[in-house]
PDB file of N, CA and C in Angstrom:
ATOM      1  N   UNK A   1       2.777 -23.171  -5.577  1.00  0.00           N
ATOM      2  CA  UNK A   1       2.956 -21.736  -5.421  1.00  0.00           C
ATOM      3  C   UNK A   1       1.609 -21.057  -5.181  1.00  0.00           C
ATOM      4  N   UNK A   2       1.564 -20.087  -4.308  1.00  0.00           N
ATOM      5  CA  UNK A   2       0.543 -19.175  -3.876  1.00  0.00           C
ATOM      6  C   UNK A   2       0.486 -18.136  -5.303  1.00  0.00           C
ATOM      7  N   UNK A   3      -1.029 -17.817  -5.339  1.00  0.00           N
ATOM      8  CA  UNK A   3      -1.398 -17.063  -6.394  1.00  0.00           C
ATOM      9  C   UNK A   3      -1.915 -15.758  -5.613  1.00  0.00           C
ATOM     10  N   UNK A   4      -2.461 -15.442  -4.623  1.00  0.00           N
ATOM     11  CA  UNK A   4      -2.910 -14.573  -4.067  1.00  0.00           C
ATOM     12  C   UNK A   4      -2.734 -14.797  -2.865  1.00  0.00           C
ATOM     13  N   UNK A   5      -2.405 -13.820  -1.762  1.00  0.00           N
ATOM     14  CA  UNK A   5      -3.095 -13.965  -0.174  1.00  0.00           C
ATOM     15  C   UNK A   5      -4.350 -14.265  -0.224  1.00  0.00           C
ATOM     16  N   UNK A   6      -4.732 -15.259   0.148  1.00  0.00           N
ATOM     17  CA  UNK A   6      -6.333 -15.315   0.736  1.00  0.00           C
ATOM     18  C   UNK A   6      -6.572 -14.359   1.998  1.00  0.00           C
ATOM     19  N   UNK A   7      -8.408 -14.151   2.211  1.00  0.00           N
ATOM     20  CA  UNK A   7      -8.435 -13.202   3.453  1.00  0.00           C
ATOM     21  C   UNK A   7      -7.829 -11.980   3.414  1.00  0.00           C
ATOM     22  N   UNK A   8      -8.242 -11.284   4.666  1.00  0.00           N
ATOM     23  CA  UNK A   8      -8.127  -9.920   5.096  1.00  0.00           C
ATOM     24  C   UNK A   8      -6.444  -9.965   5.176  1.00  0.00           C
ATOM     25  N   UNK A   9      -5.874  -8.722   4.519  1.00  0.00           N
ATOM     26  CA  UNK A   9      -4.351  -8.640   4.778  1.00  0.00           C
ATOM     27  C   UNK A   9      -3.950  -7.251   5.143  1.00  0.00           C
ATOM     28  N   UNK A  10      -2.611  -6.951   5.734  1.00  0.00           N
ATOM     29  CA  UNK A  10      -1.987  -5.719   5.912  1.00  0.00           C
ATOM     30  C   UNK A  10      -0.579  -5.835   4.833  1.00  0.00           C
ATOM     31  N   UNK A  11      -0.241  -5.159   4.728  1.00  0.00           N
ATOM     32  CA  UNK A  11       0.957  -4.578   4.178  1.00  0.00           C
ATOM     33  C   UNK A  11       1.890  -3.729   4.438  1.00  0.00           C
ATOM     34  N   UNK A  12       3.406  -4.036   4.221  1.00  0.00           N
ATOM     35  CA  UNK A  12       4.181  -3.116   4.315  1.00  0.00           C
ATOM     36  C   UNK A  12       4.577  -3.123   6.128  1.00  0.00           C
ATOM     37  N   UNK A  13       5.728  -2.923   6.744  1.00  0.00           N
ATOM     38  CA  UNK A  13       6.480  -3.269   7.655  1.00  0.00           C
ATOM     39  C   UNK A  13       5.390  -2.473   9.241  1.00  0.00           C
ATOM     40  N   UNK A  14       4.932  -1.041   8.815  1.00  0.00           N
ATOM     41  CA  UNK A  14       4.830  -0.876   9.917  1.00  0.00           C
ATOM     42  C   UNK A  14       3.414  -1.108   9.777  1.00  0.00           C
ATOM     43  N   UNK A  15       2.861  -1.471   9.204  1.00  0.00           N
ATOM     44  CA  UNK A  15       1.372  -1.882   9.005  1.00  0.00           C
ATOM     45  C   UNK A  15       1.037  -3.688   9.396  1.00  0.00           C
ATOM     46  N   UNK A  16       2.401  -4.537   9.604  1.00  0.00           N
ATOM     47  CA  UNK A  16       2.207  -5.961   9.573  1.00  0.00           C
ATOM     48  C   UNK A  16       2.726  -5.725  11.277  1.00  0.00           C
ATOM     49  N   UNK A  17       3.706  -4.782  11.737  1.00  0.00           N
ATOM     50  CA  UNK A  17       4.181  -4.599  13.280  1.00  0.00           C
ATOM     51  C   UNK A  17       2.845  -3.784  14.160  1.00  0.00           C
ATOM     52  N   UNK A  18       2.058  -3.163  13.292  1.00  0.00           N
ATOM     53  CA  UNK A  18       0.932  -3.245  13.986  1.00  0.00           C
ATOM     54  C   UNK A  18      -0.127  -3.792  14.807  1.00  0.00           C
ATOM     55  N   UNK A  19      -0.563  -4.786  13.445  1.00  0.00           N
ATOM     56  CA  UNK A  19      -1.374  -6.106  13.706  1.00  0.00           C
ATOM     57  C   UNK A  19      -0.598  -6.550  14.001  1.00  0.00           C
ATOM     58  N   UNK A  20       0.144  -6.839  14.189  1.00  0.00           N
ATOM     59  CA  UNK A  20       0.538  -8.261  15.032  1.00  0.00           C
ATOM     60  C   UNK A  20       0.875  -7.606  16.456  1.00  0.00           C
ATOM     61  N   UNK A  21       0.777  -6.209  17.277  1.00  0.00           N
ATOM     62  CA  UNK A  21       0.625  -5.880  18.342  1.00  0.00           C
ATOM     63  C   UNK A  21      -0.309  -5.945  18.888  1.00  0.00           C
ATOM     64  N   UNK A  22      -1.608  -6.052  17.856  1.00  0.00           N
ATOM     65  CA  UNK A  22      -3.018  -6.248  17.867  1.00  0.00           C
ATOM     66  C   UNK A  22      -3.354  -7.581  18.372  1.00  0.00           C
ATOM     67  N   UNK A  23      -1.949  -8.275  17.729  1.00  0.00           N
ATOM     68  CA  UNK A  23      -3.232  -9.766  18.020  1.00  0.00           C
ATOM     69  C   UNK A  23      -3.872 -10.148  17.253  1.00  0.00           C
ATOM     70  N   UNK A  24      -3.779  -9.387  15.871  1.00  0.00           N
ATOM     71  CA  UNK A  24      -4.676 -10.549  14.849  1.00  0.00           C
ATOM     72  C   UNK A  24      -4.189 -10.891  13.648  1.00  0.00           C
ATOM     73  N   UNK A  25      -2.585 -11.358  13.867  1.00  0.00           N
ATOM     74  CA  UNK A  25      -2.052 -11.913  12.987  1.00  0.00           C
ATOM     75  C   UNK A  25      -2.391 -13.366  12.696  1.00  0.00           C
ATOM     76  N   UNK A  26      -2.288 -14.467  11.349  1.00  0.00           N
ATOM     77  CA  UNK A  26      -1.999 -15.080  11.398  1.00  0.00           C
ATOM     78  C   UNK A  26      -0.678 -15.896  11.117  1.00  0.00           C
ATOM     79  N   UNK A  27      -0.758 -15.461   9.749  1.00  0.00           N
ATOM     80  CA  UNK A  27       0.957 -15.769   8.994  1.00  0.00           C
ATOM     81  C   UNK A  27       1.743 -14.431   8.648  1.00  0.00           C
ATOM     82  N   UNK A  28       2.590 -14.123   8.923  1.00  0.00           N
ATOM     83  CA  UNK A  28       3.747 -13.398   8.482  1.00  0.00           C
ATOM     84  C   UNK A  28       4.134 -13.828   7.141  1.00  0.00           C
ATOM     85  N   UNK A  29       4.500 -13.007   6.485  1.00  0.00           N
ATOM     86  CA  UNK A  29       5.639 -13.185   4.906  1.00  0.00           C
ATOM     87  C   UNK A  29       6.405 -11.923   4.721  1.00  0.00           C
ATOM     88  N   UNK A  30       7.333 -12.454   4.222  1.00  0.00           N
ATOM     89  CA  UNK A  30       8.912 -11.345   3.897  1.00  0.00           C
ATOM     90  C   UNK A  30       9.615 -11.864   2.656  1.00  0.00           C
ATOM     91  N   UNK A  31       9.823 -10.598   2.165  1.00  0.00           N
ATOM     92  CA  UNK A  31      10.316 -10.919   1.133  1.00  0.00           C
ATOM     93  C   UNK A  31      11.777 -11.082   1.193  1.00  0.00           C
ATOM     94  N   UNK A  32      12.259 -12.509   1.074  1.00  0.00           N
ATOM     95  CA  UNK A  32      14.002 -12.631   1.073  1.00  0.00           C
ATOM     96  C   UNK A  32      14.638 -11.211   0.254  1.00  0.00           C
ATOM     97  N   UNK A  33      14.477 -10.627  -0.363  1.00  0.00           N
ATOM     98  CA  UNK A  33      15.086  -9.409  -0.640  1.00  0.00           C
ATOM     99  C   UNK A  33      15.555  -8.139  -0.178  1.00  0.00           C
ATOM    100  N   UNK A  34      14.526  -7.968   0.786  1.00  0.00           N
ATOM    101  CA  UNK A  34      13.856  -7.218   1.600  1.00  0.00           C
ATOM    102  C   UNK A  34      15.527  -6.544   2.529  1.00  0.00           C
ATOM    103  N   UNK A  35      15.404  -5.233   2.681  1.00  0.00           N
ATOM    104  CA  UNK A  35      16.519  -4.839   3.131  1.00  0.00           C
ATOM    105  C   UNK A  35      16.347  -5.081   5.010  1.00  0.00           C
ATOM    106  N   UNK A  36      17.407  -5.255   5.380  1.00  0.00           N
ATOM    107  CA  UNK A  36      17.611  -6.744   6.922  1.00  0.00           C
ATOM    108  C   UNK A  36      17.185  -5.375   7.771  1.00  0.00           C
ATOM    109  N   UNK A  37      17.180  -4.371   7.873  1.00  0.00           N
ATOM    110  CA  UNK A  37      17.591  -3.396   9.091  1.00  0.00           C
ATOM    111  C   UNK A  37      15.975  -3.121   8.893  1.00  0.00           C
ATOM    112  N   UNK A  38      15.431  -2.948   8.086  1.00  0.00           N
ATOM    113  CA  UNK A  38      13.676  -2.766   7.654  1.00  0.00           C
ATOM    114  C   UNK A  38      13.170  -3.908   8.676  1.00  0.00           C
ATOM    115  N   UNK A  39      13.186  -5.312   8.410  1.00  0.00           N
ATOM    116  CA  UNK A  39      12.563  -6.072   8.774  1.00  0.00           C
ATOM    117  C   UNK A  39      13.039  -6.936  10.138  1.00  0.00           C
ATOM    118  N   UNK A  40      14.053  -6.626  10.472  1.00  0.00           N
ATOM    119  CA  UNK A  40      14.432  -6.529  11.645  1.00  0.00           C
ATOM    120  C   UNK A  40      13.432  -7.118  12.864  1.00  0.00           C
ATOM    121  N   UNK A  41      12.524  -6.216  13.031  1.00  0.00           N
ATOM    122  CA  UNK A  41      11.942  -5.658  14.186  1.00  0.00           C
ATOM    123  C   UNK A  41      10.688  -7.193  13.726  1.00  0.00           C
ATOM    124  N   UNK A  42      10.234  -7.023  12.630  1.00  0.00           N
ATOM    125  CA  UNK A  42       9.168  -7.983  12.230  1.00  0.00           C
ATOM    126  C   UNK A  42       9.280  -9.366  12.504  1.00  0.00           C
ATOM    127  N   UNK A  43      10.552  -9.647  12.355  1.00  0.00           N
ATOM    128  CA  UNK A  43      11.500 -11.120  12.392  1.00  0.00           C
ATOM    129  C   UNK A  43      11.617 -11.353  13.902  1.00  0.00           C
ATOM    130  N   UNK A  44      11.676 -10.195  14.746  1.00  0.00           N
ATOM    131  CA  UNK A  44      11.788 -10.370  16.353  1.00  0.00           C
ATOM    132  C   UNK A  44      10.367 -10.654  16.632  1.00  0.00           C
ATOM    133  N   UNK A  45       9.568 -10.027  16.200  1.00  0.00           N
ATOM    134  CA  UNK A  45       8.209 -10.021  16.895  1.00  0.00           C
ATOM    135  C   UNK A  45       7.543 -11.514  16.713  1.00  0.00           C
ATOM    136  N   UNK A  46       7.476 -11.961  15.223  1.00  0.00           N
ATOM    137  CA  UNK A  46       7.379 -13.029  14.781  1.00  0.00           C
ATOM    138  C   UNK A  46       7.887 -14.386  15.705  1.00  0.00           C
ATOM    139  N   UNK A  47       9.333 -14.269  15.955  1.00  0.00           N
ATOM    140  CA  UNK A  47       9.629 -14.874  17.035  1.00  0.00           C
ATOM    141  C   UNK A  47       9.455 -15.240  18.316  1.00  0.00           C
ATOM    142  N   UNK A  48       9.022 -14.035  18.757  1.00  0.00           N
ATOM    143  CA  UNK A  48       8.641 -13.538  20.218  1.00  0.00           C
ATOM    144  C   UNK A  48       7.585 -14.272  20.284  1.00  0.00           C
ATOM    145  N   UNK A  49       6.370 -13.903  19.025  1.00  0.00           N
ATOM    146  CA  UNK A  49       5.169 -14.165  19.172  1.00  0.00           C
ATOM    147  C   UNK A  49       4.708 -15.700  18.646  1.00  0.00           C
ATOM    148  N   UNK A  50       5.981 -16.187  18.303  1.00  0.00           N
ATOM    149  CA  UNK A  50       5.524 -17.714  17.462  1.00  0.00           C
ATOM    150  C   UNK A  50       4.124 -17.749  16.435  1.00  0.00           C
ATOM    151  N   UNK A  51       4.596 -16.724  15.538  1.00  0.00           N
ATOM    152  CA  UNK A  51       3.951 -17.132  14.119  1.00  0.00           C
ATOM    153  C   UNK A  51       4.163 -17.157  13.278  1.00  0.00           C
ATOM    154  N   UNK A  52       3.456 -17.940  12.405  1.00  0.00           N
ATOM    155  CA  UNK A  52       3.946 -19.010  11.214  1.00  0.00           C
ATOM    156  C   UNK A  52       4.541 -17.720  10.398  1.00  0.00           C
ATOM    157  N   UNK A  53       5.703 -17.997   9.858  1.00  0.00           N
ATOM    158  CA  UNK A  53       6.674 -17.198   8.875  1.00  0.00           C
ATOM    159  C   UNK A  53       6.345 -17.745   7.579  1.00  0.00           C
ATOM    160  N   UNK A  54       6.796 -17.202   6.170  1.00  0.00           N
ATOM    161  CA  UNK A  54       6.337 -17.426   5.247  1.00  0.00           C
ATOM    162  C   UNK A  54       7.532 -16.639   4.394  1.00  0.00           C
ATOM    163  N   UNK A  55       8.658 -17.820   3.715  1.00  0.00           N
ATOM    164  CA  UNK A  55       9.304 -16.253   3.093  1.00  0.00           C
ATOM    165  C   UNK A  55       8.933 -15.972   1.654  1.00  0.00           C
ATOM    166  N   UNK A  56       9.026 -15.170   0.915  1.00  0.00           N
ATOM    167  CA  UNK A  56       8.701 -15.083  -0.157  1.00  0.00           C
ATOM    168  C   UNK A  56      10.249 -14.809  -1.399  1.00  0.00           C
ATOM    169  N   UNK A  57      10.153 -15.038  -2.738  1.00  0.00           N
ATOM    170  CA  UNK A  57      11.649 -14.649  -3.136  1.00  0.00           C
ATOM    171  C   UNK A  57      11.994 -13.356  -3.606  1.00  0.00           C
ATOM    172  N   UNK A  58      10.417 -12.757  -3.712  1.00  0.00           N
ATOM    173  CA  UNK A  58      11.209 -11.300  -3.864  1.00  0.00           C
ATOM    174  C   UNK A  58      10.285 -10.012  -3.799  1.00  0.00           C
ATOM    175  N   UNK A  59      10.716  -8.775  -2.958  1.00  0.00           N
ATOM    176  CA  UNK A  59       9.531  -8.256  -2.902  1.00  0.00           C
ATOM    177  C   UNK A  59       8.568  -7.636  -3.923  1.00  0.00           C
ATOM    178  N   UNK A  60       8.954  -7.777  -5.385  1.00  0.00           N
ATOM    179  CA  UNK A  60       7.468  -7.798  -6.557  1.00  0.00           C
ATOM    180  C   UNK A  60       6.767  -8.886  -6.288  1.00  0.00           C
ATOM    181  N   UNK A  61       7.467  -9.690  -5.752  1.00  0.00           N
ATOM    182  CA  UNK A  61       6.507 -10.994  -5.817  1.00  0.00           C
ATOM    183  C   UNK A  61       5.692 -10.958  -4.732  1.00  0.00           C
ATOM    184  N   UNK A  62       5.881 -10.465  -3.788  1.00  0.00           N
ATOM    185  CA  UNK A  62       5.243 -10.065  -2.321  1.00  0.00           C
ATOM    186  C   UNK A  62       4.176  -9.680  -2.989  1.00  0.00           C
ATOM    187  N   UNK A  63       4.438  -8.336  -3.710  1.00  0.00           N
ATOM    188  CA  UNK A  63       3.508  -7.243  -3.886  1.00  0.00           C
ATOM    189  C   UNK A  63       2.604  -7.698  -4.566  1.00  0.00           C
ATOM    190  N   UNK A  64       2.841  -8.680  -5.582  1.00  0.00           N
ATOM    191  CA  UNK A  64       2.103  -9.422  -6.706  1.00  0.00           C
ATOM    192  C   UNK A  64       0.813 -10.175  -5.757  1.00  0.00           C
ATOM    193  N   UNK A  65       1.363 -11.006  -4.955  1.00  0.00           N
ATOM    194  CA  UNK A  65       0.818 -11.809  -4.126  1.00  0.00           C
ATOM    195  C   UNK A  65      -0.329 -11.050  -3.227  1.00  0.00           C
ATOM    196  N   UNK A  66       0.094  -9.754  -3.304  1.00  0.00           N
ATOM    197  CA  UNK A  66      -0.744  -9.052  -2.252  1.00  0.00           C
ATOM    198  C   UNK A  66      -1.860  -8.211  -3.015  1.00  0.00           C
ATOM    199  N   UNK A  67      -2.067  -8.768  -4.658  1.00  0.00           N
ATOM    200  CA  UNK A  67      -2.324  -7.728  -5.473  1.00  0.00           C
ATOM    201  C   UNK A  67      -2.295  -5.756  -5.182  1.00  0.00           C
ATOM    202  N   UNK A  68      -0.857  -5.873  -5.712  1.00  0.00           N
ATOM    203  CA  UNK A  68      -0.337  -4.287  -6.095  1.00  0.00           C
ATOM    204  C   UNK A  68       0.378  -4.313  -6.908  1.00  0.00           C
ATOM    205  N   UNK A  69       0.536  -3.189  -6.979  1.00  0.00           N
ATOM    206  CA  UNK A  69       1.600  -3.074  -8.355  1.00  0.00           C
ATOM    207  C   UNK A  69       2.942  -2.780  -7.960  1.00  0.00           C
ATOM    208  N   UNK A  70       3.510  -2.905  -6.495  1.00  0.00           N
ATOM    209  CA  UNK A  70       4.817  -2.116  -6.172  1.00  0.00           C
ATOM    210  C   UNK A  70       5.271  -3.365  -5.025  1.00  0.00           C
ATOM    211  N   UNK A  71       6.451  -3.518  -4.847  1.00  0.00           N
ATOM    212  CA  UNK A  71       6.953  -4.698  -4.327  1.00  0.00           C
ATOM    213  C   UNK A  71       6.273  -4.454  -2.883  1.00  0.00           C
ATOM    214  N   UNK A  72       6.635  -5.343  -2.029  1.00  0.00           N
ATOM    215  CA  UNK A  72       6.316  -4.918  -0.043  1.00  0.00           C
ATOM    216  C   UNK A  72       7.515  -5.792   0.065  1.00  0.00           C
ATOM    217  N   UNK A  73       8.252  -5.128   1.303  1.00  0.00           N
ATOM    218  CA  UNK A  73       8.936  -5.903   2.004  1.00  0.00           C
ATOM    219  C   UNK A  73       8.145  -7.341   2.903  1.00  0.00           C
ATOM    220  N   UNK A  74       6.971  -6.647   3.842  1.00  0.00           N
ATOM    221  CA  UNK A  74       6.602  -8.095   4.357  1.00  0.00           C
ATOM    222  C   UNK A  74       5.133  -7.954   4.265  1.00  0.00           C
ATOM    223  N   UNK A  75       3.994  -8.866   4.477  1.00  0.00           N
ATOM    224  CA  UNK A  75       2.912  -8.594   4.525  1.00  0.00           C
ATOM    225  C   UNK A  75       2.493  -9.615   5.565  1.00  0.00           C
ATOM    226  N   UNK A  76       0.965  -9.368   6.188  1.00  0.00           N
ATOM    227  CA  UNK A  76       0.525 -10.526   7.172  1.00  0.00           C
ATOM    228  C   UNK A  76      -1.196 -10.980   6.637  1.00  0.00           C
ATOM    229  N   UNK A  77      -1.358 -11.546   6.880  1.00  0.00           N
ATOM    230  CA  UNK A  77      -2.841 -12.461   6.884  1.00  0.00           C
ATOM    231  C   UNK A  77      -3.502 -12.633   8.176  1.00  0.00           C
ATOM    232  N   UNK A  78      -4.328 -11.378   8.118  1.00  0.00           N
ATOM    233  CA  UNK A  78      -4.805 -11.551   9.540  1.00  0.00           C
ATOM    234  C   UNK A  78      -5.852 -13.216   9.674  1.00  0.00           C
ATOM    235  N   UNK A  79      -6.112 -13.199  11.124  1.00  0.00           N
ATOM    236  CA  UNK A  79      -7.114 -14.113  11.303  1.00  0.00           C
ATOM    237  C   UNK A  79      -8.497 -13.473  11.306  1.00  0.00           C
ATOM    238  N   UNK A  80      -9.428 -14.743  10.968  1.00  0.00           N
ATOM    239  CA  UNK A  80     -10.501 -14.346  10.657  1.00  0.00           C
ATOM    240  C   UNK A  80     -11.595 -13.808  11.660  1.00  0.00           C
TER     241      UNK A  80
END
């Protein structure tokens, strides 16, 4: 089990559909909890763009992972 994101990260749906319009995604993560019509768009792009997915089981645990105190639906790990 992951204890932290390593590296530079974004958070939260329209902040991970950003970067990754950018181009400097590396891994995607979503939290299986995560309400479907939210993440939608993230799950297409991800696809589109063939990068590594990552799911997580719940979004405190996202948030945990991302050190915060409030769940995220998805977060990304940019590249370096």
């Amino acid at each position: 089990m992951i204890l932290r994101l390593e590296g530079n990260k974004v958070v939260g749906v329209k902040q991970t559909i950003k970067a990754m319009k950018a181009g400097t995604v590396k891994t995607v993560y979503i939290a299986k909890d995560a309400d479907d019509k939210f993440i939608q768009p993230v799950k297409l792009l991800v696809e589109e763009m063939s990068l590594e997915l990552v799911y997580v089981d719940s979004m405190k645990e996202l948030g945990k992972l991302c050190g915060i105190d409030v769940g995220a639906a998805t977060a990304a790990v940019l590249k370096n």
